[in-house]
C-alpha atoms as a PDB file:
ATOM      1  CA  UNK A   1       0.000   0.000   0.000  1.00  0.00           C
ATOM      2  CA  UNK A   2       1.656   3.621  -0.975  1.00  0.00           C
ATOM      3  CA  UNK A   3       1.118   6.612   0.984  1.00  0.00           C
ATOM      4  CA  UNK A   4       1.126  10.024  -1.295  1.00  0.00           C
ATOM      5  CA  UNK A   5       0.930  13.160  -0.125  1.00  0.00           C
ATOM      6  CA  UNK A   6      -2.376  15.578  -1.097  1.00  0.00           C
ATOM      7  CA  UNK A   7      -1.217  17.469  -3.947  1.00  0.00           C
ATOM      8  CA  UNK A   8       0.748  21.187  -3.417  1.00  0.00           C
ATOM      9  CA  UNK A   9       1.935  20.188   0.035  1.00  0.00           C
ATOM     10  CA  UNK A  10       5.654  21.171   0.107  1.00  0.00           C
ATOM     11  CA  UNK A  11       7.825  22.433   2.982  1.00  0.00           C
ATOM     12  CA  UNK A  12       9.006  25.473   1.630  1.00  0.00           C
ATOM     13  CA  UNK A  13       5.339  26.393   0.970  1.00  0.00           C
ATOM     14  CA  UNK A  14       3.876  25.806   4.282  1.00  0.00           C
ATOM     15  CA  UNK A  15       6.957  26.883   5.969  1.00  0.00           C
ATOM     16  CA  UNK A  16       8.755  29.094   4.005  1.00  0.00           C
ATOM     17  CA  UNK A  17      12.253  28.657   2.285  1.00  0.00           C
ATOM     18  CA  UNK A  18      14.050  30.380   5.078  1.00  0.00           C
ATOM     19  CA  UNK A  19      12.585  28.333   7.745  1.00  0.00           C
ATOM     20  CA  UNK A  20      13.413  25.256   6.768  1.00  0.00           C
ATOM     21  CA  UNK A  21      17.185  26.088   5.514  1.00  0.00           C
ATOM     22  CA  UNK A  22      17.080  27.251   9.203  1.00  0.00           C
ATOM     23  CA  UNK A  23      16.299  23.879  10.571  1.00  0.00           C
ATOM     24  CA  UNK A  24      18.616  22.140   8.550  1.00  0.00           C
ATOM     25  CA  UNK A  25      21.742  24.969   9.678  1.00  0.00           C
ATOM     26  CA  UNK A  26      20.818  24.035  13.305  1.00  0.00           C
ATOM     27  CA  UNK A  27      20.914  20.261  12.381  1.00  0.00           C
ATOM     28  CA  UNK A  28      24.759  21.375  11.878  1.00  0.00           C
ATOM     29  CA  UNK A  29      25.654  23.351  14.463  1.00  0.00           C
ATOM     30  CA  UNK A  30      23.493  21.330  16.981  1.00  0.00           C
ATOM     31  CA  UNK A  31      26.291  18.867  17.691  1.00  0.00           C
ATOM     32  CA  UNK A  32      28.495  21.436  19.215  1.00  0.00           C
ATOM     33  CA  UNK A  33      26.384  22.218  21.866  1.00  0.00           C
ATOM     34  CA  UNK A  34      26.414  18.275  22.513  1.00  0.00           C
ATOM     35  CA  UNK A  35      30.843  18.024  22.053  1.00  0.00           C
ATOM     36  CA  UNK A  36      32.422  20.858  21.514  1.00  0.00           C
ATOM     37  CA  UNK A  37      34.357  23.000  24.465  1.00  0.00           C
ATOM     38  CA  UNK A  38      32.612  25.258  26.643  1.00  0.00           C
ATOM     39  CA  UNK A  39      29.451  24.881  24.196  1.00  0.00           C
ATOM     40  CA  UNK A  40      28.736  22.039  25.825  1.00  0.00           C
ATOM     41  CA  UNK A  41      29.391  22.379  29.418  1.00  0.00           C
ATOM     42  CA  UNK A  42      26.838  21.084  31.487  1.00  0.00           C
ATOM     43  CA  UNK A  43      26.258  24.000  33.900  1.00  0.00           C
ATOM     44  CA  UNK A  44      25.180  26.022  30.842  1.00  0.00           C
ATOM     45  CA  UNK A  45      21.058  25.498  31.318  1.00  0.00           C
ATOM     46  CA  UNK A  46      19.258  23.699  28.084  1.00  0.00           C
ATOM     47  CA  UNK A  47      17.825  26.887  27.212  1.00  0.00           C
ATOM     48  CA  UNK A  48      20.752  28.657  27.182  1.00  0.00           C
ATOM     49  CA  UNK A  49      22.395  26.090  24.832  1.00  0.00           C
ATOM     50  CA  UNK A  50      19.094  26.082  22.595  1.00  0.00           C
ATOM     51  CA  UNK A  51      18.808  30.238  21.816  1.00  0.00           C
ATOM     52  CA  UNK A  52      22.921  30.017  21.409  1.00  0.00           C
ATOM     53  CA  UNK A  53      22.302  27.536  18.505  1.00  0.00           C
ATOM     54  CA  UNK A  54      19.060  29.563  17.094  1.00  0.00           C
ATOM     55  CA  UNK A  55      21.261  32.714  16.951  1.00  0.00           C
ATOM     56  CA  UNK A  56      24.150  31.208  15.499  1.00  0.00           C
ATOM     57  CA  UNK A  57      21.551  29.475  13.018  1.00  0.00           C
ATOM     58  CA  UNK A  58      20.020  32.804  12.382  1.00  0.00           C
ATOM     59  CA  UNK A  59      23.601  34.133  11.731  1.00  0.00           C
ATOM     60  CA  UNK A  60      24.821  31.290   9.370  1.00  0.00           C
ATOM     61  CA  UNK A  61      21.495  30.449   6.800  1.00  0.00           C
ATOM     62  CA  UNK A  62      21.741  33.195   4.296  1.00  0.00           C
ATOM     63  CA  UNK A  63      25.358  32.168   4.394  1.00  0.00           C
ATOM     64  CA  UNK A  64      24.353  28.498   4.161  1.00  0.00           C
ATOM     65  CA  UNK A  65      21.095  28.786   1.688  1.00  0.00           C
ATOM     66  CA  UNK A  66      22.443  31.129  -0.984  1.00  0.00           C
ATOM     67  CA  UNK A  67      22.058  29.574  -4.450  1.00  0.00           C
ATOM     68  CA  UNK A  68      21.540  26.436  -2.855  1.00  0.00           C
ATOM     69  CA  UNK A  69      18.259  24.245  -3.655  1.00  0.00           C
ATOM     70  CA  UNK A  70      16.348  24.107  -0.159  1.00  0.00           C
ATOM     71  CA  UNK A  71      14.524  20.154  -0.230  1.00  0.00           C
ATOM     72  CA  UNK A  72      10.664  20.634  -0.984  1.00  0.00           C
ATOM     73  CA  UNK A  73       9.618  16.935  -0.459  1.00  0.00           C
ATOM     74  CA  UNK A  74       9.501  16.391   4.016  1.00  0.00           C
ATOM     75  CA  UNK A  75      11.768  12.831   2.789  1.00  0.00           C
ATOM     76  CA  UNK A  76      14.247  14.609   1.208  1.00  0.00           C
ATOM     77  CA  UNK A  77      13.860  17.361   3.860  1.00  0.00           C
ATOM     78  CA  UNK A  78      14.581  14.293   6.409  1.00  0.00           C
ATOM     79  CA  UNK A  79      17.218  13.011   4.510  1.00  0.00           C
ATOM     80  CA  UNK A  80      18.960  16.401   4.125  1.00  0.00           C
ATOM     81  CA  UNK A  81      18.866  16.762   7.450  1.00  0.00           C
ATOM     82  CA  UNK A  82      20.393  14.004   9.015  1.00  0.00           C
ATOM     83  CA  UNK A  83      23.556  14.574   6.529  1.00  0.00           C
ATOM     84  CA  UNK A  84      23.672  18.348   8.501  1.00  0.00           C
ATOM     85  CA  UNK A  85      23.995  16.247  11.498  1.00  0.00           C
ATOM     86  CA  UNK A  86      26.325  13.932  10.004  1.00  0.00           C
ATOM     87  CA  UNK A  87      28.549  17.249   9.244  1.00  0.00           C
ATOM     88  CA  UNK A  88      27.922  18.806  12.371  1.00  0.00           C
ATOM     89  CA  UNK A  89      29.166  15.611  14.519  1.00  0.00           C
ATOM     90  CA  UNK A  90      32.270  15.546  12.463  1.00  0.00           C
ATOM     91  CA  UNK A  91      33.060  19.345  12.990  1.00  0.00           C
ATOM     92  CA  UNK A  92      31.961  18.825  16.668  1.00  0.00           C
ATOM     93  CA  UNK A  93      34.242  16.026  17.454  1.00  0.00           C
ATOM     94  CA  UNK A  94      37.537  17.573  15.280  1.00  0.00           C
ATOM     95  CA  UNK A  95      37.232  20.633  18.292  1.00  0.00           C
ATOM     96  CA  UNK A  96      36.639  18.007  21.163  1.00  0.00           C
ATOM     97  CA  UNK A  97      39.804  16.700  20.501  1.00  0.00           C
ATOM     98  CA  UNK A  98      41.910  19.387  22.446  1.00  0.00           C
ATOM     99  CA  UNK A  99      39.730  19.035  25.441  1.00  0.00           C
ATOM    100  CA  UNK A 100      39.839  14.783  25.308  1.00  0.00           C
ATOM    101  CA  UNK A 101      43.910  15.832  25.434  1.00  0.00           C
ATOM    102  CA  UNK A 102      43.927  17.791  28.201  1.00  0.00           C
ATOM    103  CA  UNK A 103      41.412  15.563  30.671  1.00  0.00           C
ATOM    104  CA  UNK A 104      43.749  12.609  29.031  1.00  0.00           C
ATOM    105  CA  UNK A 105      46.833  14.152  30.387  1.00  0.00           C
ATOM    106  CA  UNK A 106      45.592  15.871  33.591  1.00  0.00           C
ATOM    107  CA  UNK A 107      44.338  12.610  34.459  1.00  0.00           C
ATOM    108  CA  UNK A 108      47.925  10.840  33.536  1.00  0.00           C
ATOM    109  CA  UNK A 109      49.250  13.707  36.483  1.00  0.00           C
ATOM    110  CA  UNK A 110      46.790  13.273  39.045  1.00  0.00           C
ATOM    111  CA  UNK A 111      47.164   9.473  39.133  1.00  0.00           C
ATOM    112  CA  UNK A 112      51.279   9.825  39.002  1.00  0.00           C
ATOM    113  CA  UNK A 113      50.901  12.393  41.753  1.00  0.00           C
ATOM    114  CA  UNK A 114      48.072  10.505  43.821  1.00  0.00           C
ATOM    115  CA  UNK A 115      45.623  13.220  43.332  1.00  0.00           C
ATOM    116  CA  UNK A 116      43.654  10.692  41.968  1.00  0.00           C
ATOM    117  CA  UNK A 117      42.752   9.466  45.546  1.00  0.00           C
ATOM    118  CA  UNK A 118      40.281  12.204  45.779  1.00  0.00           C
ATOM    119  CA  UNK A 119      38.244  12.471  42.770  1.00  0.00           C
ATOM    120  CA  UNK A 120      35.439  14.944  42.772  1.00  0.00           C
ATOM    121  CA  UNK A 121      32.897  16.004  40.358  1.00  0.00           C
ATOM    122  CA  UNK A 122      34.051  18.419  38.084  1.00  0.00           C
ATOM    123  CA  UNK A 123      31.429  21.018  37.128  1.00  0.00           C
ATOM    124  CA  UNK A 124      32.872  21.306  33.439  1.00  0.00           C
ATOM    125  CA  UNK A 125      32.590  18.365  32.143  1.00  0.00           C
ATOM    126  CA  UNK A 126      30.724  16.486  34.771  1.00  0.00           C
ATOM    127  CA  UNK A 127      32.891  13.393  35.189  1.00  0.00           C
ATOM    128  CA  UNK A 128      34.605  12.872  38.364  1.00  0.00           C
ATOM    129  CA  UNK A 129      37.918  14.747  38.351  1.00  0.00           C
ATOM    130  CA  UNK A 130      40.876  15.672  40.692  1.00  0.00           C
ATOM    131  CA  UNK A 131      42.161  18.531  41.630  1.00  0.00           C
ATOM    132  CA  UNK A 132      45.377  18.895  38.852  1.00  0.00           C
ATOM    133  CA  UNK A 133      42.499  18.030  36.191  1.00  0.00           C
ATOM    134  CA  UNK A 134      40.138  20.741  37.562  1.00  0.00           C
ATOM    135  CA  UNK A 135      43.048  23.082  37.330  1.00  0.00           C
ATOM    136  CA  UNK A 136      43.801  21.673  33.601  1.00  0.00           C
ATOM    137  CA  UNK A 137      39.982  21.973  32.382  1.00  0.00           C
ATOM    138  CA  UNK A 138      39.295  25.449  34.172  1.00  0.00           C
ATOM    139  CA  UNK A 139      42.669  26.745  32.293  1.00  0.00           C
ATOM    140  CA  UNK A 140      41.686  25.360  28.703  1.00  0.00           C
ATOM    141  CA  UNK A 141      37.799  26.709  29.179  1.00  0.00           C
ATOM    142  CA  UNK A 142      39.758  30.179  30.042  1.00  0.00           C
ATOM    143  CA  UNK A 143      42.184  29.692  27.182  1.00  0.00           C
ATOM    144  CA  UNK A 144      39.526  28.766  24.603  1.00  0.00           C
ATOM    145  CA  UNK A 145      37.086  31.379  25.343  1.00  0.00           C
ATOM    146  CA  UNK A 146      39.815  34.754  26.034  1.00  0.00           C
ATOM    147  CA  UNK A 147      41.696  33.204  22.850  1.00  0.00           C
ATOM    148  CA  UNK A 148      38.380  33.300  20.582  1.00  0.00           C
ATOM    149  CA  UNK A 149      37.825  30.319  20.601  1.00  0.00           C
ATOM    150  CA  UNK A 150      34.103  30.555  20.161  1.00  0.00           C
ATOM    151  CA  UNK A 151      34.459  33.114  16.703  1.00  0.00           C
ATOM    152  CA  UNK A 152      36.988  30.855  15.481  1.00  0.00           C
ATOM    153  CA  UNK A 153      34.326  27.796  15.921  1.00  0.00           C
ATOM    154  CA  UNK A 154      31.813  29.723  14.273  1.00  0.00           C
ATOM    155  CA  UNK A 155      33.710  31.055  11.435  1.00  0.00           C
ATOM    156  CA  UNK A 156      34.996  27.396  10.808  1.00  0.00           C
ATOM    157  CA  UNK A 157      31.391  26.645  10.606  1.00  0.00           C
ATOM    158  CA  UNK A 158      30.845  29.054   8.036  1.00  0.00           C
ATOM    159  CA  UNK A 159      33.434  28.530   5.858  1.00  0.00           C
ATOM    160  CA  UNK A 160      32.384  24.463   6.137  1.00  0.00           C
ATOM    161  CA  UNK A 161      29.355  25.512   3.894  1.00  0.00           C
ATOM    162  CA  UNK A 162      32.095  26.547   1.001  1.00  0.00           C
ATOM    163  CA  UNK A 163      33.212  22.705   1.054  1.00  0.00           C
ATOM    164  CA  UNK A 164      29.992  21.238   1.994  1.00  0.00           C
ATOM    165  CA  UNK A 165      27.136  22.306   0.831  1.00  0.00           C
ATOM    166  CA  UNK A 166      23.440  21.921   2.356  1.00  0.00           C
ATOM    167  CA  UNK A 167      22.427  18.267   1.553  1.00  0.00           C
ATOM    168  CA  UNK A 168      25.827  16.917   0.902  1.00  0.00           C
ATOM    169  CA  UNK A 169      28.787  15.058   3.118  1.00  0.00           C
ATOM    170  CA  UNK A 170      32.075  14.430   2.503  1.00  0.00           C
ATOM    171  CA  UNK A 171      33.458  11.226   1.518  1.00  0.00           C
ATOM    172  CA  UNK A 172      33.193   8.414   3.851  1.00  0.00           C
ATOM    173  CA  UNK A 173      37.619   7.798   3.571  1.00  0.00           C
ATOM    174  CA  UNK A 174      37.247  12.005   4.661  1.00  0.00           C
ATOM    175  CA  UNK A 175      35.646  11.484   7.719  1.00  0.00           C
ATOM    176  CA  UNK A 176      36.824   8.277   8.517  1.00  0.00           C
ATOM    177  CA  UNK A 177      40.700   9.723   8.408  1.00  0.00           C
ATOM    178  CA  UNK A 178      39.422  12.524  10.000  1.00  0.00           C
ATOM    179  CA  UNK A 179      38.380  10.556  13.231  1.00  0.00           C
ATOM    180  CA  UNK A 180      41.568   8.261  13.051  1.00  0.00           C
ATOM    181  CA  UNK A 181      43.625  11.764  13.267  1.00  0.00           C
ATOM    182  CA  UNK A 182      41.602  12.648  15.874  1.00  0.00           C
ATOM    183  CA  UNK A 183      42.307   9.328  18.094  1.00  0.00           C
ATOM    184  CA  UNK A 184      45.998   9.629  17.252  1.00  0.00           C
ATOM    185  CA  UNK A 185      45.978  13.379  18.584  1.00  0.00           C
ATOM    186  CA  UNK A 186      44.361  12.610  21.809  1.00  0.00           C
ATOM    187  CA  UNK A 187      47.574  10.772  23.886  1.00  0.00           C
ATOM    188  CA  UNK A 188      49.872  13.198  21.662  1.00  0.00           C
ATOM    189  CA  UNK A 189      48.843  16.245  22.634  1.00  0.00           C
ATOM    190  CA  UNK A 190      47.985  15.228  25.857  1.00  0.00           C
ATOM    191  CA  UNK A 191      51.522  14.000  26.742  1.00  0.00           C
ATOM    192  CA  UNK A 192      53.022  17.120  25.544  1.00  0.00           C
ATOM    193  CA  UNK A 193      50.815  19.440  27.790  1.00  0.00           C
ATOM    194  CA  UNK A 194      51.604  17.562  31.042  1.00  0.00           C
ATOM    195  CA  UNK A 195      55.200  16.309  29.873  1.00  0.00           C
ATOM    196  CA  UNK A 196      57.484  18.610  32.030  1.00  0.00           C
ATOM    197  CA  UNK A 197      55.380  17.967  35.420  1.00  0.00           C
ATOM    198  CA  UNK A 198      55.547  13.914  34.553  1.00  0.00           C
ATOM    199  CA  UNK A 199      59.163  14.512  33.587  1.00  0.00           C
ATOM    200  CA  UNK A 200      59.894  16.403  37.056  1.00  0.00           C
ATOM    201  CA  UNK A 201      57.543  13.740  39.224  1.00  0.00           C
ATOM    202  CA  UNK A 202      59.634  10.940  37.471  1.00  0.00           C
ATOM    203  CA  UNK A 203      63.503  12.253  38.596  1.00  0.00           C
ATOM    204  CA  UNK A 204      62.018  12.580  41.557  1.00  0.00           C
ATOM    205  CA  UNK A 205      60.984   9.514  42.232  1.00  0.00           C
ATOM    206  CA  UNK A 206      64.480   8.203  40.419  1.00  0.00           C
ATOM    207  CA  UNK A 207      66.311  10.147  43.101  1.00  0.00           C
ATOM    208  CA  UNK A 208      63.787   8.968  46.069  1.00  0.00           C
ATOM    209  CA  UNK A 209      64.794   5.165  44.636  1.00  0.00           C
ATOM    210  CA  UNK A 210      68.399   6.082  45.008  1.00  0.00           C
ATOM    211  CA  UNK A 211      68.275   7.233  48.534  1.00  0.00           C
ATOM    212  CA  UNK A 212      66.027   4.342  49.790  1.00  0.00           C
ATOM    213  CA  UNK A 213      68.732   2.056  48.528  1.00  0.00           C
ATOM    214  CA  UNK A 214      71.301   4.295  50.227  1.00  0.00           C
ATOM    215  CA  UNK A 215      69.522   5.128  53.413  1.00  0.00           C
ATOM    216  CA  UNK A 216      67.285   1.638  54.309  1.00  0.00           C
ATOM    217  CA  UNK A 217      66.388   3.055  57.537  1.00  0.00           C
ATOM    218  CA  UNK A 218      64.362   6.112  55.809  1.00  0.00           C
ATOM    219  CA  UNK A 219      60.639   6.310  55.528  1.00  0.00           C
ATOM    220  CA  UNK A 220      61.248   7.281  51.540  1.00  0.00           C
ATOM    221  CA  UNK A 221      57.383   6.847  51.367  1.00  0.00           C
ATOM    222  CA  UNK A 222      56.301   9.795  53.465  1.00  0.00           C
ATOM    223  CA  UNK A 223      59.030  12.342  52.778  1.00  0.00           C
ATOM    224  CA  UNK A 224      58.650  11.761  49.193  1.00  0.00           C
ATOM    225  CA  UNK A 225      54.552  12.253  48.819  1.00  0.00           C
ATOM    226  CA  UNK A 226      54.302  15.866  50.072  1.00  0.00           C
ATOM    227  CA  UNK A 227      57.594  16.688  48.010  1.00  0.00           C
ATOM    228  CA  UNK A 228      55.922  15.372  44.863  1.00  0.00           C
ATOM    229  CA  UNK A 229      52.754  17.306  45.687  1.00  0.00           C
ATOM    230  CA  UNK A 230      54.447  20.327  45.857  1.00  0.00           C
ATOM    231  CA  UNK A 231      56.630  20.006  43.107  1.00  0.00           C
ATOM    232  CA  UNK A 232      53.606  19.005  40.624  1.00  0.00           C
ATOM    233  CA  UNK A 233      52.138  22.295  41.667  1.00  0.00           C
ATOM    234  CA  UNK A 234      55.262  24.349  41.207  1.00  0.00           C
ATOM    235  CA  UNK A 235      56.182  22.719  37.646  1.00  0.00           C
ATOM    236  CA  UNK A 236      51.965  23.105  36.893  1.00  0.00           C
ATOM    237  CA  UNK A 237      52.093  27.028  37.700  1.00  0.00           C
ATOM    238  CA  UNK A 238      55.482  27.253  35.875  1.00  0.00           C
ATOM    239  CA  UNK A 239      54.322  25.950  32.440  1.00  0.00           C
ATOM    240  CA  UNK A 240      50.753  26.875  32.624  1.00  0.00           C
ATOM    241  CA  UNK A 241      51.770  29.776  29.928  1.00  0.00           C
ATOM    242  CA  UNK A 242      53.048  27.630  27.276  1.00  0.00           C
ATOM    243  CA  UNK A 243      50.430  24.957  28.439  1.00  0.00           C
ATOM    244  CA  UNK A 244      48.061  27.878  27.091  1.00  0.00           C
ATOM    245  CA  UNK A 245      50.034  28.685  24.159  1.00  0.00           C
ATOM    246  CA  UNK A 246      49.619  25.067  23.089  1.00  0.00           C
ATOM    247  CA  UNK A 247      46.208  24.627  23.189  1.00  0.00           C
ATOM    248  CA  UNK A 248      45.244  28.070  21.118  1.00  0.00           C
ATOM    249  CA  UNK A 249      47.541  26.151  18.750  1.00  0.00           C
ATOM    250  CA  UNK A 250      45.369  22.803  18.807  1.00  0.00           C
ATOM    251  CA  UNK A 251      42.215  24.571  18.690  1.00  0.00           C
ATOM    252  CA  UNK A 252      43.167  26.213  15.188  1.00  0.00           C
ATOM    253  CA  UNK A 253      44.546  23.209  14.053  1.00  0.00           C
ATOM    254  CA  UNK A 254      41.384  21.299  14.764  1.00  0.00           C
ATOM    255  CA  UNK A 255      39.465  22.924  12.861  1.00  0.00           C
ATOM    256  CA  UNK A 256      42.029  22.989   9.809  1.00  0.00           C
ATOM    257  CA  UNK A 257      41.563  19.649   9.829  1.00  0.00           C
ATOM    258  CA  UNK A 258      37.991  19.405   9.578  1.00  0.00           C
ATOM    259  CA  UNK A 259      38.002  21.558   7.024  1.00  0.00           C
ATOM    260  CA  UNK A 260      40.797  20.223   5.191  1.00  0.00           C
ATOM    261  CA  UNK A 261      38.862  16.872   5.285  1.00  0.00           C
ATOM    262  CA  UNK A 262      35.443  18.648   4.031  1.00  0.00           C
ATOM    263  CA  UNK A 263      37.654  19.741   1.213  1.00  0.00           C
ATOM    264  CA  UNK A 264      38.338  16.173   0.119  1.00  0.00           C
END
């Protein structure tokens, strides 16, 4: 049994033309309000995270519908639409990347440390979190919104409509190296941010080795903890700067590489 719609039903003409290339630009920003930094944090209310993607919508369709055929037919409207999303998840999860690194490698410090002891909820991200990775994740939200990270975001969405049109994707070898780049940039550039404190922690504990062999009598154990603690936080406050220099750098190269793989 077929199912036709009563003749002269269309979106555009019940909608409007505008409308509905207005749905389909949220469909593509939508997922960075679900992934990307700061966009997604979970103290920002619903609402908040709802007008933020209606404005930026508003901003981006006559960017995203000129001299492009908006779908008529509510299948291929459907259809068009979950490509934006397809799209949007890949631009989404190119940005995540930076923050993945740093809760990767403040995570690597707090266990090395023994922060990891006392895990609490951390209001960013809302996964449980010590205290080095609160530091970490407070620092990057700072650096990626005083660094523009949000303008850059949005103007990487904008140009994405140059490469990708409404209604079309990029190849399914595009996306696919584009999330193998991503997994391969996570431990990277999460190692480099917290390599001098791991670096530092680890003579220390070299040295601590030495003198327990030397000196069997000594309680290496509790001289050593609050030495570690302390120098983790001096190292942390020392390269915090180029921690921050780092990350602006990831950020723009994330989305280069989103848009270098729309391009393909």
């Amino acid at each position: 049994m077929s199912f036709t719609l009563p003749a002269g039903i269309a979106l555009p003409t019940t909608a409007g033309r505008e409308l509905v290339a207005f749905v389909l630009v949220i469909g593509r920003i939508g997922p960075l309000f679900v992934l990307a930094p700061v966009l997604s944090a979970p103290f920002l209310p619903s609402r908040a995270k709802f007008v933020g993607a209606a404005a930026f919508a508003l901003a981006l369709t006559p960017i995203a519908a000129a001299g492009q055929a908006i779908p008529t037919d509510p299948l291929a409207f459907a259809l068009t639409l979950g490509k934006e999303i397809v799209v949007g998840l890949a631009f989404a999860l190119a940005i995540a990347i930076a923050t993945a690194a740093v809760s990767a490698g403040s995570s690597l410090i707090d266990t090395t440390v023994g922060f990891s002891f006392g895990a609490v909820l951390d209001p960013l991200t809302g996964n449980n979190s010590a205290v080095l990775g609160q530091v970490y994740g407070i620092f990057a939200t700072m650096i990626f919104l005083l660094s523009g990270g949000v303008q850059l975001t949005v103007m990487g969405l904008a140009r994405s409509y140059d490469l990708v049109p409404l209604g079309h994707v990029p190849s399914v070898g595009s996306l696919a190296g584009l999330a193998l780049h991503g997994l391969e940039q996570v431990p990277i550039i999460g190692f480099e941010l917290v390599a001098p404190v791991l670096l530092s922690i680890l003579v220390t504990d070299a040295a601590f080795g030495l003198v327990a062999r030397a000196v069997p009598q000594m309680n290496v154990l509790v001289v050593a903890l609050p030495l570690k603690v302390l120098l983790a936080f001096a190292v942390v406050a020392v390269s915090l700067p180029l921690v921050g220099v780092h990350l602006v750098g990831d950020f723009e190269n994330a989305v280069s590489a989103s848009l270098s793989a729309f391009s393909h």
